[in-house]
C-alpha atoms as a PDB file:
ATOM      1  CA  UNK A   1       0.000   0.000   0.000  1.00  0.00           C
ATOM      2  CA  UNK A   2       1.363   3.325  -0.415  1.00  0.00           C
ATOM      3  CA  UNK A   3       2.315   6.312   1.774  1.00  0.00           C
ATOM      4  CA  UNK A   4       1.129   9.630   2.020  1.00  0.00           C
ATOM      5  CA  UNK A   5       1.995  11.806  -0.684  1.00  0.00           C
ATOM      6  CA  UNK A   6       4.746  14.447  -0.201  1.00  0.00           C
ATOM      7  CA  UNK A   7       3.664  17.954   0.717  1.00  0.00           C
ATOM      8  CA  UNK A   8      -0.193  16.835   1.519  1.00  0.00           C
ATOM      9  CA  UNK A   9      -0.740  16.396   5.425  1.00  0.00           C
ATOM     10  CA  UNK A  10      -1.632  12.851   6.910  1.00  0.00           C
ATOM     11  CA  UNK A  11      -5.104  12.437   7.145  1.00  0.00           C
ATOM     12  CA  UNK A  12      -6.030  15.538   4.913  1.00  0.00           C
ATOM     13  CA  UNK A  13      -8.496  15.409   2.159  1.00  0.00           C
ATOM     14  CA  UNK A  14      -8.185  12.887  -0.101  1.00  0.00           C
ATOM     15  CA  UNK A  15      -4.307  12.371   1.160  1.00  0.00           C
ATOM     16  CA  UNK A  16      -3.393   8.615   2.041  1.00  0.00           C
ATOM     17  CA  UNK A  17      -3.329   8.065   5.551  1.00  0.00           C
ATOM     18  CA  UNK A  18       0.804   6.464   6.326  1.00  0.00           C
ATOM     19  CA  UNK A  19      -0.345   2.721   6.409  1.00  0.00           C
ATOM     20  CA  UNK A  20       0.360   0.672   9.945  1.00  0.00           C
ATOM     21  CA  UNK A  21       0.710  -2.714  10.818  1.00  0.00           C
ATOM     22  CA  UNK A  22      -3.266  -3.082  10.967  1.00  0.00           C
ATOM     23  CA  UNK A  23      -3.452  -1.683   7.537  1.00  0.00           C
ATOM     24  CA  UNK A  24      -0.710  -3.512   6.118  1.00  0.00           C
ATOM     25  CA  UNK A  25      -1.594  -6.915   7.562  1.00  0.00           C
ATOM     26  CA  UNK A  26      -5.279  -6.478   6.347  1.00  0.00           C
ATOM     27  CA  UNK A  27      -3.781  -6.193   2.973  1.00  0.00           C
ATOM     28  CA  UNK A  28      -1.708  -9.126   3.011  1.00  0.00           C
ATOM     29  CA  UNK A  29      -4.704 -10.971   3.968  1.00  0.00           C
ATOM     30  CA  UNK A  30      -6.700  -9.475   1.068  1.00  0.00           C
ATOM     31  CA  UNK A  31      -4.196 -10.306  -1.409  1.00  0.00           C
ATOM     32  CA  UNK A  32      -4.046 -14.006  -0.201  1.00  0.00           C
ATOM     33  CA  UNK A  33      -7.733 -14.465  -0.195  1.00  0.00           C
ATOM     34  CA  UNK A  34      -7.998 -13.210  -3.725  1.00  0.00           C
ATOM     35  CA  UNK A  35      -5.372 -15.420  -4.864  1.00  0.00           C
ATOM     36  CA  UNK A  36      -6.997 -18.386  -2.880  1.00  0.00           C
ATOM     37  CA  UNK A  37     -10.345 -17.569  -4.645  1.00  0.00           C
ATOM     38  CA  UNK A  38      -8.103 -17.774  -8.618  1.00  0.00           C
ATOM     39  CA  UNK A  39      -6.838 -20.803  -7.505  1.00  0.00           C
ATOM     40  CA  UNK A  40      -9.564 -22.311  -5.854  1.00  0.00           C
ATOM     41  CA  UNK A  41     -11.940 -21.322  -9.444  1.00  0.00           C
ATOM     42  CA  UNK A  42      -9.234 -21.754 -11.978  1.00  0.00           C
ATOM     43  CA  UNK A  43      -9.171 -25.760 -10.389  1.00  0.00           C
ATOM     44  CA  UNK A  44     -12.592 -25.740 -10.834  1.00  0.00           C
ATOM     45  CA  UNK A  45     -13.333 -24.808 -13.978  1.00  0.00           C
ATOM     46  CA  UNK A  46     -10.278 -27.179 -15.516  1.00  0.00           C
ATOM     47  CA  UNK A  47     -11.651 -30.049 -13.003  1.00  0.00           C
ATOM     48  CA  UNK A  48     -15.214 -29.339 -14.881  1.00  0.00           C
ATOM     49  CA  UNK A  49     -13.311 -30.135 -18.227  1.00  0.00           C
ATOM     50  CA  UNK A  50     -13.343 -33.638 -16.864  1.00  0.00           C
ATOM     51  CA  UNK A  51     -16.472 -33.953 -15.344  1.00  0.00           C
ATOM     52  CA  UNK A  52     -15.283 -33.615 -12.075  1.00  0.00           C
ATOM     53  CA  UNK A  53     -15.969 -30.476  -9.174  1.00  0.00           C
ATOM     54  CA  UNK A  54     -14.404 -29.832  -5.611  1.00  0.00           C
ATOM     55  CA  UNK A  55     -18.152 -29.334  -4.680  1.00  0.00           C
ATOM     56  CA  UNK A  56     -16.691 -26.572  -1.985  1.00  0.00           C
ATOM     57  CA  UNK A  57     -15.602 -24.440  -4.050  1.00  0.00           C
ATOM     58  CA  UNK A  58     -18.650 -22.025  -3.747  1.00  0.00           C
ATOM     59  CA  UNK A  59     -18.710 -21.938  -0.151  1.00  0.00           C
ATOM     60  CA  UNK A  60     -15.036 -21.443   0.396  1.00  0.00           C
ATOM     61  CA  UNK A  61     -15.273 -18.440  -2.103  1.00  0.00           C
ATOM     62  CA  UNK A  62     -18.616 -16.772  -0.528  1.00  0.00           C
ATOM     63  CA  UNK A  63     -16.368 -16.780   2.686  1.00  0.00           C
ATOM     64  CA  UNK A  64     -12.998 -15.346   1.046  1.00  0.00           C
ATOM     65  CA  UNK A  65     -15.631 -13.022  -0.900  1.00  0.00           C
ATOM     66  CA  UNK A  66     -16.696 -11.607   2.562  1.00  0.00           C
ATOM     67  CA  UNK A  67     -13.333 -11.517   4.460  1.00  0.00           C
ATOM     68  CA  UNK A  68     -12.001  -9.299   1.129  1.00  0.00           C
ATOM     69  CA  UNK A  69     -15.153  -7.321   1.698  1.00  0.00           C
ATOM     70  CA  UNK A  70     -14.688  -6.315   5.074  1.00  0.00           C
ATOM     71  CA  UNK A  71     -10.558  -6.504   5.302  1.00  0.00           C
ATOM     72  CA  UNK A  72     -10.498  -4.313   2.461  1.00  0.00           C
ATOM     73  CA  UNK A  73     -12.105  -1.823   4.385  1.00  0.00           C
ATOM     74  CA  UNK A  74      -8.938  -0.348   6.460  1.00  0.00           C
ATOM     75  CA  UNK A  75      -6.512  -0.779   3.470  1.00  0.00           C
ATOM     76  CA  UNK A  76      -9.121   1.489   1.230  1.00  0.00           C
ATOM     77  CA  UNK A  77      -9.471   4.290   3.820  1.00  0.00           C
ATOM     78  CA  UNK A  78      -5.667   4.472   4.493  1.00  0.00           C
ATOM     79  CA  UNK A  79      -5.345   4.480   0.979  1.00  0.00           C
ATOM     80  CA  UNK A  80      -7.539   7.415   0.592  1.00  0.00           C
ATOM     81  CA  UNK A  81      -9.935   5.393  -1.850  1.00  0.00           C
ATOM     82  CA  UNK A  82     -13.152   7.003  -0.544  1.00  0.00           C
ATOM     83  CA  UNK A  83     -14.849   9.849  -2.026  1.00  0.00           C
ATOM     84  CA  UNK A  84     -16.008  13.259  -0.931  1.00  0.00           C
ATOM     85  CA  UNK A  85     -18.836  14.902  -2.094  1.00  0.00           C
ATOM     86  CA  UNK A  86     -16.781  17.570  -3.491  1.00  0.00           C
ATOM     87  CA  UNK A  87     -19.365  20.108  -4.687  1.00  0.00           C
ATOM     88  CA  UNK A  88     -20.770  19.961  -0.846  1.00  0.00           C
ATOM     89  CA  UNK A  89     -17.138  20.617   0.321  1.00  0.00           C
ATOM     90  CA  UNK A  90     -16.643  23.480  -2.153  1.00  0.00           C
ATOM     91  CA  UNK A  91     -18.996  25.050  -0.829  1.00  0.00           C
ATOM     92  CA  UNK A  92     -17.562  25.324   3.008  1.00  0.00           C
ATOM     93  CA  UNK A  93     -14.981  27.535   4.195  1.00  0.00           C
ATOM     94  CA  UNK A  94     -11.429  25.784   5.449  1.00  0.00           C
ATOM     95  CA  UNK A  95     -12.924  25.468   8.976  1.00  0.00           C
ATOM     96  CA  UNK A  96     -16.142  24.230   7.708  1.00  0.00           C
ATOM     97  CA  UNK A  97     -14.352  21.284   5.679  1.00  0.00           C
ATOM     98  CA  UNK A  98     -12.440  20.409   8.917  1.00  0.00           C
ATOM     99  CA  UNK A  99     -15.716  20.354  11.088  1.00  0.00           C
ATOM    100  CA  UNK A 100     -17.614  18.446   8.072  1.00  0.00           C
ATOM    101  CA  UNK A 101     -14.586  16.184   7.572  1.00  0.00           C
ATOM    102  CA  UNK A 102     -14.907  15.496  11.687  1.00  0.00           C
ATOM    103  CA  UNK A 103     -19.100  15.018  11.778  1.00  0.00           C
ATOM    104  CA  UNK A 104     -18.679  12.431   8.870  1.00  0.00           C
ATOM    105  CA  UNK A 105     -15.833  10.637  10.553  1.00  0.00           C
ATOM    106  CA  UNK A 106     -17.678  10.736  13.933  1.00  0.00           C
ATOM    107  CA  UNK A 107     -20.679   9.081  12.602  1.00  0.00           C
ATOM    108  CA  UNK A 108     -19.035   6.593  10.470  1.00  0.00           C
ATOM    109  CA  UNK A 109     -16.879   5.601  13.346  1.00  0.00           C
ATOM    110  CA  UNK A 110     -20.418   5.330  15.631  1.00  0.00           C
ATOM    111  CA  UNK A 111     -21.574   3.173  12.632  1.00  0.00           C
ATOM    112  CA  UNK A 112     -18.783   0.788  12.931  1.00  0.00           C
ATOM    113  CA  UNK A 113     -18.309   0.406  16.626  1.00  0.00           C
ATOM    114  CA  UNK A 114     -22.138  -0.389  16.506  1.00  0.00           C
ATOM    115  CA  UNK A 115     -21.735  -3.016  13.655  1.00  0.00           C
ATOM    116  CA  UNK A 116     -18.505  -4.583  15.549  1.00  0.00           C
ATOM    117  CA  UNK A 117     -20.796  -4.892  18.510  1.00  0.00           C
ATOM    118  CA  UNK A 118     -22.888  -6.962  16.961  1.00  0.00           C
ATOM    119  CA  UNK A 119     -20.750  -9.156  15.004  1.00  0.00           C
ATOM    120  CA  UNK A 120     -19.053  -9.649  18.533  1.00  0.00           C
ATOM    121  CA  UNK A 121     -22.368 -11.010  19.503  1.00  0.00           C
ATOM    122  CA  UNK A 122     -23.207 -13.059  15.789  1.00  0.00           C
ATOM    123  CA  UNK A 123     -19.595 -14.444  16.133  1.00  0.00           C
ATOM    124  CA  UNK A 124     -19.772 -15.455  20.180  1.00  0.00           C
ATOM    125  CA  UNK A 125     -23.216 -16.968  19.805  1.00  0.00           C
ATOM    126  CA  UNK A 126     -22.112 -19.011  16.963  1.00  0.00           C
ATOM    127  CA  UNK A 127     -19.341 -20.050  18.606  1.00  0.00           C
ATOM    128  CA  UNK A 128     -21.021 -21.061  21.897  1.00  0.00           C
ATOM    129  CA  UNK A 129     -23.815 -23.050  20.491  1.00  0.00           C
ATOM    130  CA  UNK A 130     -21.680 -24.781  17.673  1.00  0.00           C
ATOM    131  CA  UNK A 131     -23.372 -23.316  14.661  1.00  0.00           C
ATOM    132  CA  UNK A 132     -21.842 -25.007  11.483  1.00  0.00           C
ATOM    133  CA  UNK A 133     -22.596 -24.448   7.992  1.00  0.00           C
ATOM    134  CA  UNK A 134     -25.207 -26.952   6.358  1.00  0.00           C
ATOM    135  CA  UNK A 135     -22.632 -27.716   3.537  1.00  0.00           C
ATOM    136  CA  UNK A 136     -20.326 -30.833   2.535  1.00  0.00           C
ATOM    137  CA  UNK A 137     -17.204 -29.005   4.926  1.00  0.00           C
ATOM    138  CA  UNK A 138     -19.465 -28.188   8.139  1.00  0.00           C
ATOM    139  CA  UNK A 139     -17.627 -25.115   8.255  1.00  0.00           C
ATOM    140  CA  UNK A 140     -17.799 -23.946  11.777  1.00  0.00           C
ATOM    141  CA  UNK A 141     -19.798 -20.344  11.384  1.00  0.00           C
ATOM    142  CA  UNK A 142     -17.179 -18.653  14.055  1.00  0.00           C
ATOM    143  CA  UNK A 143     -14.469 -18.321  11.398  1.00  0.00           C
ATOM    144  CA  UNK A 144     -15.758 -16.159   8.596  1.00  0.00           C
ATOM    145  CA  UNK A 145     -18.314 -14.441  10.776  1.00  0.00           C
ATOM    146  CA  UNK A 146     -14.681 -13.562  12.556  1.00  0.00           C
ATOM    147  CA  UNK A 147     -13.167 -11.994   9.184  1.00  0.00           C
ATOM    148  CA  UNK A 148     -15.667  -9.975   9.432  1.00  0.00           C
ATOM    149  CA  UNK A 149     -15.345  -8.570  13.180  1.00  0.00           C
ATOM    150  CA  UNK A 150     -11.601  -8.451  12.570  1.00  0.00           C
ATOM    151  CA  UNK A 151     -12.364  -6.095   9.434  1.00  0.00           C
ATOM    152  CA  UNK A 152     -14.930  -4.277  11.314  1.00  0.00           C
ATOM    153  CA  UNK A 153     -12.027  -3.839  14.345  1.00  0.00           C
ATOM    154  CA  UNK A 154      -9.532  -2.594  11.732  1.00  0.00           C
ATOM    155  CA  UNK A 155     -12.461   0.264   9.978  1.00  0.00           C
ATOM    156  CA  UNK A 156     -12.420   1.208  13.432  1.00  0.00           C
ATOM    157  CA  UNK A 157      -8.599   1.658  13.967  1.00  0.00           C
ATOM    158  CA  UNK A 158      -8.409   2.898  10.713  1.00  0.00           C
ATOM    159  CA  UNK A 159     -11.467   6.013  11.586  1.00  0.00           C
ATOM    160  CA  UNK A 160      -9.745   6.472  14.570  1.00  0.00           C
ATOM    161  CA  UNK A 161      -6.514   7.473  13.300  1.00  0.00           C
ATOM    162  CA  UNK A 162      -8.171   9.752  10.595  1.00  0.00           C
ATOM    163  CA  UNK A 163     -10.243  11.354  13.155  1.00  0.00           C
ATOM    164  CA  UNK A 164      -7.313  12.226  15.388  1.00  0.00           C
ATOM    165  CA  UNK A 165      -5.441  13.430  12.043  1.00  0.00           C
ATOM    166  CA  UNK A 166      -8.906  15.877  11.374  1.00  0.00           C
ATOM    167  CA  UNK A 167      -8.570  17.258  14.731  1.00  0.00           C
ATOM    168  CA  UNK A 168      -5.080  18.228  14.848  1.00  0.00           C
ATOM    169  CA  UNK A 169      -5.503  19.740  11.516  1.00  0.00           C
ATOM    170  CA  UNK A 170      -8.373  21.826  12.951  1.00  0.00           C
ATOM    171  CA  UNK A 171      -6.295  23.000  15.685  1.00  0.00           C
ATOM    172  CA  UNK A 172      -3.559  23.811  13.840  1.00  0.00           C
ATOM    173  CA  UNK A 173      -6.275  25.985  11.753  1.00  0.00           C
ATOM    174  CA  UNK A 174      -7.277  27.381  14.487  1.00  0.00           C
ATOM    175  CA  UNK A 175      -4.030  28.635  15.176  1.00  0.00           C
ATOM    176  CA  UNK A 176      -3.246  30.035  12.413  1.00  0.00           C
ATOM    177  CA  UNK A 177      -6.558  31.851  11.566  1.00  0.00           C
END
């Protein structure tokens, strides 16, 4: 993943955020569930050619499909993927952009800490009354319901660190105004 670019400030708009460990790792892990799912299809379809399937191929790649989806997360926001509504953000002041930037990162951060709440729940009930998946592997529900928390855990991380970023910015506007 890449850094920050020179001359824009951590955290600022639209800059990449200077990737961590959590960031990092959660990449790693994305890149080695996507190759797991070309793999995992590619030996499908040529295992088709001779009227043959793994038969577990579609549930193994519904559950890298979701641990991409929500590790991909933290990687993305560091990354400074995300979008702005820019004609909104024209239309504020320096200040205003700061506080807008903060309100938006507040709420999204609310969002997630909610949504980690409850997968903490999904993935602990699961876990304590031995849920497993109705399928040929009797995957034990616990361990993608986890990718998911552990996504969820890194968004938040992730928020965090931009939200500390936004308010040291705004002081440092403050200052100077």
């Amino acid at each position: 993943m890449r850094d920050a670019p020179e001359g824009k400030p951590e955290g600022g708009e639209g800059a990449a955020l200077r990737a961590t460990l959590v960031e990092r790792s959660c990449g790693v892990l994305c890149e080695t569930a996507l190759a797991a799912m070309v793999v995992l299809i590619s030996a499908e379809v040529v295992l088709r050619q001779f009227h043959y399937s793994l038969e577990i191929v579609d549930e193994l790649g519904g559950y890298l499909l979701a641990a991409l989806t929500f590790l991909s997360l933290p990687v993305a926001l560091a990354g400074g993927a995300y979008h702005h509504v820019e004609y909104l953000q024209q239309q504020l002041g320096v200040r205003g952009r700061a506080v807008s930037g903060i309100v938006f990162t507040l709420l999204s951060l609310t969002f997630c800490m909610l949504l980690a709440w409850q997968l903490w729940r999904l993935v602990t009930r699961s876990y304590s009354a031995g849920v497993i998946a109705p399928t040929v592997l009797g995957t034990p529900l616990w361990i993608p319901q986890s990718a998911m928390l552990i996504g969820t855990g890194a968004l938040i991380f992730s928020l965090a660190r931009v939200l500390v970023n936004q308010s040291r910015r705004l002081v440092r506007e403050r200052g100077d105004a």
